[in-house]
Structures are given as structure tokens and as C-alpha cells.
Protein backbone atom coordinates (compact mmCIF):
# COMPACT_ATOMS: atom_id res chain seq x y z
CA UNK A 1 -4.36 15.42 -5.26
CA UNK A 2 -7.93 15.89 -4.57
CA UNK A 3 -7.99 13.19 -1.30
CA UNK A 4 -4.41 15.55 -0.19
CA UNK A 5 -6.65 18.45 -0.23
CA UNK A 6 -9.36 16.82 1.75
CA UNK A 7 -7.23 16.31 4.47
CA UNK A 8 -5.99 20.02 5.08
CA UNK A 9 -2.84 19.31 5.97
CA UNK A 10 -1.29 21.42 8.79
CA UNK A 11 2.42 21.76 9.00
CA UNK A 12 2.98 19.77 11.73
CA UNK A 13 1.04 16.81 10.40
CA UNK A 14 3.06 14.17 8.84
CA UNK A 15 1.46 11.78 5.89
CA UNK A 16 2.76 7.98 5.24
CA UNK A 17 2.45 6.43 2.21
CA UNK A 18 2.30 2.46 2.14
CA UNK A 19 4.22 1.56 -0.85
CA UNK A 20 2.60 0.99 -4.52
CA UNK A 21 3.46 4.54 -5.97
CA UNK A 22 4.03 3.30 -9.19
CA UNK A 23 2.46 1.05 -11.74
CA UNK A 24 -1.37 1.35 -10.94
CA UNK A 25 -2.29 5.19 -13.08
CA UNK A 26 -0.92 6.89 -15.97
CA UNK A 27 1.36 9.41 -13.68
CA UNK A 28 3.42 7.59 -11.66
CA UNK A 29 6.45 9.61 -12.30
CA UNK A 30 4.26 12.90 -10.78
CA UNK A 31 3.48 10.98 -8.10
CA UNK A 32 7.12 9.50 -7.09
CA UNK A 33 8.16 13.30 -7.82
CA UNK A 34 5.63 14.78 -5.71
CA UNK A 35 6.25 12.50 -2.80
CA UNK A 36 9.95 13.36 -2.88
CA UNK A 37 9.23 16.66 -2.32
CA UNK A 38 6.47 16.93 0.10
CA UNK A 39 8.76 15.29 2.88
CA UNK A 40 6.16 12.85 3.45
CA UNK A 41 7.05 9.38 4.10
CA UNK A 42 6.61 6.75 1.46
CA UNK A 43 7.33 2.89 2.38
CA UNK A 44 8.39 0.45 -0.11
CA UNK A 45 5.55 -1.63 -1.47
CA UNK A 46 6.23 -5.01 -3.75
CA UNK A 47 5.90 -2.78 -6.80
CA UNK A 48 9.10 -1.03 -5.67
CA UNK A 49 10.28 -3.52 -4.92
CA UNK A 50 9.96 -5.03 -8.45
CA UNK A 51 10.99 -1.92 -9.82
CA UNK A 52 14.35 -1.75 -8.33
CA UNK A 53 14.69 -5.64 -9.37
CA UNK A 54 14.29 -4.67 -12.54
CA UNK A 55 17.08 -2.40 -13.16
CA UNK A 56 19.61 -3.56 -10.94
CA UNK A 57 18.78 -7.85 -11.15
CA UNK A 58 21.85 -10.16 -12.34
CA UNK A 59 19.04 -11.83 -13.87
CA UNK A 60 17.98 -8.35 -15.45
CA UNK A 61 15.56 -9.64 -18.14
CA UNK A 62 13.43 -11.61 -16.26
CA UNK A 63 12.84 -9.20 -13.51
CA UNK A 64 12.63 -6.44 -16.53
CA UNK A 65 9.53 -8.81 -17.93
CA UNK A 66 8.35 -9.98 -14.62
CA UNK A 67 7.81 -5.55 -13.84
CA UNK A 68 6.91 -4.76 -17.20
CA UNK A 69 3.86 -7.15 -17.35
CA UNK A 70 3.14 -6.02 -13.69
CA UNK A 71 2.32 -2.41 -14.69
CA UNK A 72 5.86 -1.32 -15.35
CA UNK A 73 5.15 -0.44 -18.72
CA UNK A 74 2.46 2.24 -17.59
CA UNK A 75 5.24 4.05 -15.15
CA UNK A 76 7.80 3.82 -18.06
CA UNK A 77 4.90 5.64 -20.14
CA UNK A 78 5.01 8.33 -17.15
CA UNK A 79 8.57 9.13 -17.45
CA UNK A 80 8.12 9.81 -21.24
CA UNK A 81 9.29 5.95 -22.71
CA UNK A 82 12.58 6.63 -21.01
CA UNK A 83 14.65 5.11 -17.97
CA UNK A 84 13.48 6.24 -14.56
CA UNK A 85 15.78 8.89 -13.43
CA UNK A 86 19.24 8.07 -11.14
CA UNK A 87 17.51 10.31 -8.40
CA UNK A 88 14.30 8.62 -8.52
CA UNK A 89 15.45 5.47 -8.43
CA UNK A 90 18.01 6.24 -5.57
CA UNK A 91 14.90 7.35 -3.76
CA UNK A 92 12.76 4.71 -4.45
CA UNK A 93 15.77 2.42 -3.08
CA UNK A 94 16.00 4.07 0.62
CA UNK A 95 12.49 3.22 1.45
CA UNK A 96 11.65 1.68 4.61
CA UNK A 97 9.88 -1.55 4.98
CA UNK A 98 7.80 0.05 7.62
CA UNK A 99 7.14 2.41 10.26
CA UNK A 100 6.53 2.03 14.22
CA UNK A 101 4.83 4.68 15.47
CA UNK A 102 3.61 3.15 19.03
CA UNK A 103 0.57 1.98 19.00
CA UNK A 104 0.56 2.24 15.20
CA UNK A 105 2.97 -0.16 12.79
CA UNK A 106 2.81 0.54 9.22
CA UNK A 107 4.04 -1.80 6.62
CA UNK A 108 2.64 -2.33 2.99
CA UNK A 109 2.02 -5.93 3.23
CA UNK A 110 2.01 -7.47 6.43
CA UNK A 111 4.43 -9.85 8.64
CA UNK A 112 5.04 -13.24 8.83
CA UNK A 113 3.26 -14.30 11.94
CA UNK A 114 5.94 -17.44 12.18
CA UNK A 115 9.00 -15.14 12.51
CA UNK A 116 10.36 -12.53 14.55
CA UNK A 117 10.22 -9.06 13.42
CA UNK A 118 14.40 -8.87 13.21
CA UNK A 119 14.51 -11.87 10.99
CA UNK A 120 11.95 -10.86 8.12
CA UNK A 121 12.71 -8.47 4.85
CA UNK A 122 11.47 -7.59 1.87
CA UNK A 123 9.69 -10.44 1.21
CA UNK A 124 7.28 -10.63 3.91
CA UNK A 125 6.86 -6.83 4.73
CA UNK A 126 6.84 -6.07 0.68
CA UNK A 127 4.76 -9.23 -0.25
CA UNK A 128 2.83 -11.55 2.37
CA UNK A 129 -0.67 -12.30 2.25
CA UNK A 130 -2.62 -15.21 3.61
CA UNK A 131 0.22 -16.53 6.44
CA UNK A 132 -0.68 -12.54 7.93
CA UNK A 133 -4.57 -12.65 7.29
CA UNK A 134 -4.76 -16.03 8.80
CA UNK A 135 -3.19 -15.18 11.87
CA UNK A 136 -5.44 -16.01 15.35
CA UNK A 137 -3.73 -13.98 17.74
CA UNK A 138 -2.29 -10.23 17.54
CA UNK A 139 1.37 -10.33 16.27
CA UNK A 140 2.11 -7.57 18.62
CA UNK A 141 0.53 -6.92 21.65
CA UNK A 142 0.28 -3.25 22.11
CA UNK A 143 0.42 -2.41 18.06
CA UNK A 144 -2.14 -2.50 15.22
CA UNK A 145 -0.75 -3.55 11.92
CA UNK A 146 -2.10 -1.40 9.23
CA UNK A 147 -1.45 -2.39 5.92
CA UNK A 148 -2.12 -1.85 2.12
CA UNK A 149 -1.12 -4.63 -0.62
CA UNK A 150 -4.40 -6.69 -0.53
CA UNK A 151 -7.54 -5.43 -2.48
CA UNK A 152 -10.44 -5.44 0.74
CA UNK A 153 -13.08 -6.32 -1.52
CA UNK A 154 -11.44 -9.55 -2.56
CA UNK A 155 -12.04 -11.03 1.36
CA UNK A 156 -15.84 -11.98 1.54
CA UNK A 157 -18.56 -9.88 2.51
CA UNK A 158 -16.36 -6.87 1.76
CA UNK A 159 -17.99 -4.08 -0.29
CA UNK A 160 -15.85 -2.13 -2.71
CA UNK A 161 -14.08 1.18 -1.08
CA UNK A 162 -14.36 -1.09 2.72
CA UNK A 163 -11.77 -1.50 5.04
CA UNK A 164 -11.29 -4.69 6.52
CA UNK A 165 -10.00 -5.40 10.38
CA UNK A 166 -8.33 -8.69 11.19
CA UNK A 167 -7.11 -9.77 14.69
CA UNK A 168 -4.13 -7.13 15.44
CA UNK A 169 -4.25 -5.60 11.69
CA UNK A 170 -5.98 -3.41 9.34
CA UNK A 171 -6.28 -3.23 5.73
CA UNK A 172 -7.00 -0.15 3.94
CA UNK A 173 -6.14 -0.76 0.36
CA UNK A 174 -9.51 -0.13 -0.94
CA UNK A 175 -7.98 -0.43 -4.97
CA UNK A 176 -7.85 2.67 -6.44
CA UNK A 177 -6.89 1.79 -9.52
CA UNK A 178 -9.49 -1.04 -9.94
CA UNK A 179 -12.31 -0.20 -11.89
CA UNK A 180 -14.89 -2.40 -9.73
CA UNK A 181 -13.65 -0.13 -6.72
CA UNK A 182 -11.80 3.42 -7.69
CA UNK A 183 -11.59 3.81 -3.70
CA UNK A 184 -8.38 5.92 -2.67
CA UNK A 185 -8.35 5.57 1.01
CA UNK A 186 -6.62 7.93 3.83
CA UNK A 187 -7.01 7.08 7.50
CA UNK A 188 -6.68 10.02 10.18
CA UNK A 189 -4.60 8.16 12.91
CA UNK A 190 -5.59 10.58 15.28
CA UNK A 191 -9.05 11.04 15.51
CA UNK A 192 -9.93 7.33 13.53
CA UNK A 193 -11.35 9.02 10.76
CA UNK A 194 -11.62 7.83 6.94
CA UNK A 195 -11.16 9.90 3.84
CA UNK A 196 -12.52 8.26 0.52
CA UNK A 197 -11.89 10.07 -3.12
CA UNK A 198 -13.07 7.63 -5.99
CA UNK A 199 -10.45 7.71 -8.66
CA UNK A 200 -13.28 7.19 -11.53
CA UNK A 201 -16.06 9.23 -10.49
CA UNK A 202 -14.97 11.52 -8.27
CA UNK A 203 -16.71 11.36 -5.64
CA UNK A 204 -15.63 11.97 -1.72
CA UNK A 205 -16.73 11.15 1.40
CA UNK A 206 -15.22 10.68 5.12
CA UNK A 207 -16.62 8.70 7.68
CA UNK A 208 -15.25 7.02 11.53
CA UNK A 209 -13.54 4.26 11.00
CA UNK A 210 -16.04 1.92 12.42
CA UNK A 211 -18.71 3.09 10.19
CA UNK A 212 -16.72 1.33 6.92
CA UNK A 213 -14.40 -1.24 8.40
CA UNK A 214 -15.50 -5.01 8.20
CA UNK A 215 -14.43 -7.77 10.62
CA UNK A 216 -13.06 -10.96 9.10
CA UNK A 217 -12.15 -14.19 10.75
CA UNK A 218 -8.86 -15.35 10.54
CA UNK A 219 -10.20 -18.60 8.75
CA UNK A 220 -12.13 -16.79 5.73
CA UNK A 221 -9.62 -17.22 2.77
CA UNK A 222 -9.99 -14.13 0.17
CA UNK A 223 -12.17 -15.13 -2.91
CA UNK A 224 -9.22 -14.72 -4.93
CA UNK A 225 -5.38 -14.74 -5.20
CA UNK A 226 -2.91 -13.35 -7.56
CA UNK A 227 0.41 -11.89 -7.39
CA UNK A 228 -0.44 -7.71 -7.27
């Protein structure tokens, strides 16, 4: 909560969340409960995603390991060791992919530069990575793509708690939950202006947005790749 009170929130403002809730801290069912309440809007990220897998899969065991191992068991732990609630779940199940707001297109992962927007899902907008960071040319011409999913630090040169700016896209998942980061990032649409809180020390700062963002070529691969 302490990065929600940095913003001061007026009641007009309206707060997205890019996906990811769950699994990364030891209250993700005060989180998913808070965010129901607030009327804030909350896209699905692929730990939602594996969630919802997970208890409603054919293949139920597999997708019940595949979450579990992912950081399920910590959001289990949340809920008191006992099955997510039917309303949460419902909830978590009627989040968007994304969220076009002009200029701005939100989406927790990223597109698939290769396909048109109508004929991509869940896997690309819930779980892309290099096909999107790769990309030489803006996806959309008028839009920024601003994303979470991908650590920053892990493309190189990138500081822990940086944001990093492709062609057409921005990343601001600056890994809260990672101990060599503890970054929780907010961006300020409006004015371009970055709110930090550091999960592990506490610290806060805010800066422009041009004052922490790093530019990456489309050819630098990240320094590391795993399934988050």
C-alpha cells in the first residue's frame, strides 16, 4: 500500500494493474481482495493465467504442479492452506488481456509482432517475450505498448528498479519481489512520471520517466530466460 499512497489518488483517477497479483509475496489473497474492491482495473498476467489452469484444467494435476512450483503454493498460504474462493476465482477469470487507452495499450506481456491483434490470446498477451522485444518497427503506429512480465534488469545494461524502452513498447516490471531488485514500479500516464517503493527496504522515490528508462536495441537478447 505504501506506493498507492504515494500516488494520492483523486477520485477521478483510474489505476491499471498489469497482471501478476498473485504468487510473488506472502499476501496475495489481500491483494486480489483489495483490487476487487478498489474498482481499479487489473489485467490478467501468465500467473492468472496459470492459476485458473490449475483449477479448472482436464489435465488438472499437471497444471496444479506446473502453478504450485510457480509460486502457487505461496498464494494458497495467503488464503489460509485452503481453495481460493468461488468469487475470487470468478474474478480473476473476467480479466482482460489488455487495455487501449489511445495513445496508451496496456497488456502484461506483450504481442506477437507476426500476428494481427484479432488473432492473438492468452498466450501471447499473457506470455510472450523475445518475438515482442525483438521487434524493429512499432507494432502500432500511434500506440506505445507498455508492459510488465519481463524482469528490466535481466536485458543488459539495465540497473535494478530501471525501466527499459524498446521500439513502440515499454517495460516497467522492475521485480518487486526479487531480492536483487525489490523495485515496485507505478507510471503516471499523464504527466510521464515514475513512482518507485522498494519492497525490501523501503525506500521511495519518483522521478520523469526519462530520468530511469533505458533504451535497448531490438537485437540485444536478455542475459537470461526462464518461464516467470
Amino acid at each position: 500500500m505504501m506506493l498507492i499512497d504515494r500516488l494520492k489518488l483523486k477520485a477521478a483517477d483510474q489505476l491499471f494493474f498489469l497482471g501478476d497479483l498473485i504468487d510473488r509475496g506472502p499476501q496475495s489473497a489481500q491483494v486480489v481482495d483489495w483490487v476487487m474492491r478498489s474498482g481499479h482495473i487489473c489485467l490478467c498476467g501468465n500467473h492468472e493465467q496459470m492459476c485458473l489452469e490449475a483449477f479448472t484444467a482436464i489435465d488438472a494435476p499437471l497444471a496444479w504442479q506446473g502453478w504450485l512450483t510457480n509460486g502457487g503454493s505461496k498464494t494458497l498460504e495467503s488464503y489460509g492452506g485452503e481453495l481460493i474462493p468461488d468469487a475470487h476465482l470468478d474474478w480473476i477469470s473476467q480479466l482482460p488481456l489488455y487495455a487501449d487507452l489511445g495513445d496508451v495499450w496496456l497488456v502484461h506481456a506483450g504481442v506477437n509482432p507476426n500476428l494481427p491483434i484479432d488473432k492473438q490470446g492468452e498466450m501471447e498477451f499473457c506470455w510472450i517475450r523475445e518475438p515482442f522485444h525483438r521487434i524493429t518497427e512499432p507494432y502500432f503506429n500511434e500506440k506505445v505498448i507498455v508492459t510488465g512480465h519481463t524482469i528490466t534488469f535481466v536485458f543488459p545494461g539495465v540497473q535494478p528498479g530501471q525501466l527499459v524502452q524498446g521500439i513502440g513498447w515499454l517495460d516497467i516490471d522492475t521485480g518487486a519481489y526479487h531480492p536483487k531488485s525489490g523495485w515496485l514500479t507505478a507510471l503516471e500516464l499523464n504527466s510521464s512520471t515514475v513512482y518507485q517503493v522498494n519492497s525490501y527496504t523501503q525506500a521511495v522515490r519518483s522521478m520523469p520517466l526519462e530520468q530511469i528508462t533505458v533504451l535497448v536495441k531490438p537485437t540485444a537478447g536478455r542475459r537470461a530466460s526462464s518461464r516467470k
